[in-house]
Protein backbone atom coordinates (compact mmCIF):
# COMPACT_ATOMS: atom_id res chain seq x y z
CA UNK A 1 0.00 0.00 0.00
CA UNK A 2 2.65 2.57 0.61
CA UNK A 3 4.21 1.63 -2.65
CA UNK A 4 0.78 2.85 -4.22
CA UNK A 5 0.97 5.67 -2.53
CA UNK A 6 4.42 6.73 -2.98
CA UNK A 7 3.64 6.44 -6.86
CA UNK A 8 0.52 8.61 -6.48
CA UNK A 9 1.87 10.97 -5.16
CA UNK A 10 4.80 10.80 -7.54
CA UNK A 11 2.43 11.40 -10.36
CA UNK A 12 4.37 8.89 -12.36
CA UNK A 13 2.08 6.24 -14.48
CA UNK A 14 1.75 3.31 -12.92
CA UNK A 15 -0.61 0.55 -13.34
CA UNK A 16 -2.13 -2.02 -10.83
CA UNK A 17 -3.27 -5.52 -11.31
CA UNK A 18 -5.24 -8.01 -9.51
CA UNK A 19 -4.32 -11.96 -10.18
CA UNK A 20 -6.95 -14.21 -9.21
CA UNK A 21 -6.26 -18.02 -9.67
CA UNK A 22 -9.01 -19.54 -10.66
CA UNK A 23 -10.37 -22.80 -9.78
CA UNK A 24 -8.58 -22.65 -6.63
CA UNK A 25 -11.24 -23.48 -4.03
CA UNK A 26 -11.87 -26.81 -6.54
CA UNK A 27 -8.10 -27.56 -5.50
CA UNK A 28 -8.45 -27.48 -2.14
CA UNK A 29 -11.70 -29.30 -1.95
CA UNK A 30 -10.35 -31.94 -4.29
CA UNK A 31 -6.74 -32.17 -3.06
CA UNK A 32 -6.67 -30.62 0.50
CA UNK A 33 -5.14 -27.70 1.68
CA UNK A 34 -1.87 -28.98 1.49
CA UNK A 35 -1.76 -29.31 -2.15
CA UNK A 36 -3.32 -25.98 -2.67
CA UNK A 37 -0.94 -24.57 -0.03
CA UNK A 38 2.02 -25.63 -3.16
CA UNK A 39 0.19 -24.78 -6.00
CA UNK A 40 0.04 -20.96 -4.11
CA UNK A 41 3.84 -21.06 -3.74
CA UNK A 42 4.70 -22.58 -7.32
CA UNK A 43 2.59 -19.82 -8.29
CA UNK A 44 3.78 -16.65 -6.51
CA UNK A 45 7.61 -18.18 -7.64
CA UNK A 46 6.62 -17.89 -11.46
CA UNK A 47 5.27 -14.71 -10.82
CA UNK A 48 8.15 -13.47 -9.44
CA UNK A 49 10.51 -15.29 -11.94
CA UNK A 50 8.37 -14.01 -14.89
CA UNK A 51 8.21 -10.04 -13.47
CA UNK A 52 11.00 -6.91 -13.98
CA UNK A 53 12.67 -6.02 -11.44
CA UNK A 54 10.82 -2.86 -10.94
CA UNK A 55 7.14 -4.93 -10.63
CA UNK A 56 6.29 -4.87 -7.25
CA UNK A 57 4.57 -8.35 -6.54
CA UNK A 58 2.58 -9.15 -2.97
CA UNK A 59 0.04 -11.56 -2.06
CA UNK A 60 -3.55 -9.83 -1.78
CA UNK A 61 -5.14 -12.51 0.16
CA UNK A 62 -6.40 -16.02 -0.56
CA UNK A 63 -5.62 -16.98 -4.11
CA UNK A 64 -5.51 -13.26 -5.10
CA UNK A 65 -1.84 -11.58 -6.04
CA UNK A 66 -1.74 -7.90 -6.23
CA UNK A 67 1.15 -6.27 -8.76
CA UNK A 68 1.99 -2.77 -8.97
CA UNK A 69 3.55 -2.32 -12.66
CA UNK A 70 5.36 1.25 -13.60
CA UNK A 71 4.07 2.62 -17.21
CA UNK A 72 0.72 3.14 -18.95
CA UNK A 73 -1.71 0.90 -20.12
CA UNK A 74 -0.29 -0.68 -23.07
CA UNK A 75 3.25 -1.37 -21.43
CA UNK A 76 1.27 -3.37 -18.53
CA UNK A 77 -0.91 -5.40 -20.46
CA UNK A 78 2.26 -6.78 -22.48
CA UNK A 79 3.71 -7.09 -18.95
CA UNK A 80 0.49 -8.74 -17.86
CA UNK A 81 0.34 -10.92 -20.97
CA UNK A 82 3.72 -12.34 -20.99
CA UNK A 83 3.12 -12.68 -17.32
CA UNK A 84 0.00 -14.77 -18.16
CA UNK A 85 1.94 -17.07 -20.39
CA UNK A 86 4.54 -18.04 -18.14
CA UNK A 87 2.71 -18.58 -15.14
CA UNK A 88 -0.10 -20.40 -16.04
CA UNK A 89 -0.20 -23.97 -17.25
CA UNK A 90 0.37 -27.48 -15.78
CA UNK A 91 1.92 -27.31 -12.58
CA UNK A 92 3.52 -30.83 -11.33
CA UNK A 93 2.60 -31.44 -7.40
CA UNK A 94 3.99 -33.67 -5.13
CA UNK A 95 0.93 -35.15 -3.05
CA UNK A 96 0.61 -37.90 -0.26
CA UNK A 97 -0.67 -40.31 -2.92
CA UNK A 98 2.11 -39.07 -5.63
CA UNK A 99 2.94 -36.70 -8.45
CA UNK A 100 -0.43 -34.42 -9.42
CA UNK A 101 -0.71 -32.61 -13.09
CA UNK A 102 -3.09 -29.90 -11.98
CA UNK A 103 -3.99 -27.18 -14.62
CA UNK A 104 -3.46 -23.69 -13.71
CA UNK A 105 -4.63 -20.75 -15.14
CA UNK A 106 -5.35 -16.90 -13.53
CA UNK A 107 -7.83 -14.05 -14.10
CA UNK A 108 -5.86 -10.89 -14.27
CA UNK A 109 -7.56 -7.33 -14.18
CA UNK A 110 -5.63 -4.37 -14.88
CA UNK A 111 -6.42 -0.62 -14.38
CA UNK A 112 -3.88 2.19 -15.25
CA UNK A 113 -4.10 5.08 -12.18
CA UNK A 114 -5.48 7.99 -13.30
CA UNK A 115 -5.03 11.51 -11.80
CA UNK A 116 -6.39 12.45 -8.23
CA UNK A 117 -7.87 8.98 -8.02
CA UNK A 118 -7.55 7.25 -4.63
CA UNK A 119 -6.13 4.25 -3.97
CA UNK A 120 -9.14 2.42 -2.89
CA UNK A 121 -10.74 3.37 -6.26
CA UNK A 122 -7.91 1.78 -8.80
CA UNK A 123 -8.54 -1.59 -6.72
CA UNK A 124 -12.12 -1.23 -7.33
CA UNK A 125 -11.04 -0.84 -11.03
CA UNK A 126 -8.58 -3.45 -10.77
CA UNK A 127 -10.84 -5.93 -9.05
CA UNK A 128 -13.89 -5.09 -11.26
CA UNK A 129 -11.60 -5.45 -14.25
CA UNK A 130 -10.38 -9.02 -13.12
CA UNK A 131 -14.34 -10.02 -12.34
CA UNK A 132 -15.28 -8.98 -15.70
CA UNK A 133 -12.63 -11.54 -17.25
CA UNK A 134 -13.24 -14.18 -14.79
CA UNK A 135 -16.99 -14.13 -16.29
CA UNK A 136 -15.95 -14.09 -19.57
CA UNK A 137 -13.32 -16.84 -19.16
CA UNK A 138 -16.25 -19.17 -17.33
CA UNK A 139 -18.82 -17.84 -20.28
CA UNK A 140 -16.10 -18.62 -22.49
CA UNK A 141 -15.48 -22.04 -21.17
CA UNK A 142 -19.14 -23.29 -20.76
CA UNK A 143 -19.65 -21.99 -24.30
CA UNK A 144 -16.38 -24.67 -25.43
CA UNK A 145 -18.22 -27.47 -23.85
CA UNK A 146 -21.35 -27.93 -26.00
């Protein structure tokens, strides 16, 4: 948060983005906490292998990631894109009854800061922006299956 701040008040663009895994309570409930406890971890360490050194990258809560990307709109959704790609896919678990191919993928919303707008309002933007994909992605998938 006081990143956020410090780059408000910097004036300088920035953009913020929420990362919501999806599927994630499925993981649990299937696998136990344990697994979805790695799949978290495995996660947040492709994140941060994938990301510039100037992202900032934290854990919002849950399954949710927060990242705080310098530039405008168009440099962060390459950034979030090529973040995308590398981070979600088939993730290889260890679990008490073996090895576990568990398909990951993320719903990532993205809003670019705009002047004299708080904090609290960009993650509104941010979150709405990741709930609007989310739908589509589960429109999009239930549309696939027919």
């Amino acid at each position: 948060e006081s990143q956020i701040e410090r780059r408000i008040g910097a004036g300088t663009p920035f953009c913020l983005a929420i990362v919501d895994i999806d599927g994630f309570k499925k993981v649990n409930d299937d696998h136990g906490h344990v697994v979805g406890d790695e799949v978290l971890q495995r996660f947040a360490t492709e994140l941060l292998s994938a990301s510039r050194s100037t992202d900032l990258i934290g854990r919002w809560g849950g399954d949710e990631f927060i990242l705080v990307l310098d530039g405008g709109l168009p440099e962060a959704t390459k950034q979030v894109d090529r973040l995308s790609a590398w981070v979600c896919g088939s993730f290889k678990i260890q679990s008490r009854s073996g090895p576990l191919k568990l398909a990951v993928d993320a719903s990532i919303g993205l809003a670019e800061h705009v002047p004299d707008e708080t904090m609290k309002d960009l993650l509104a933007r941010a979150d709405a922006s990741m709930y609007l994909r989310k739908a589509a992605s589960r429109a999009q998938g239930a549309g696939s299956q027919r």
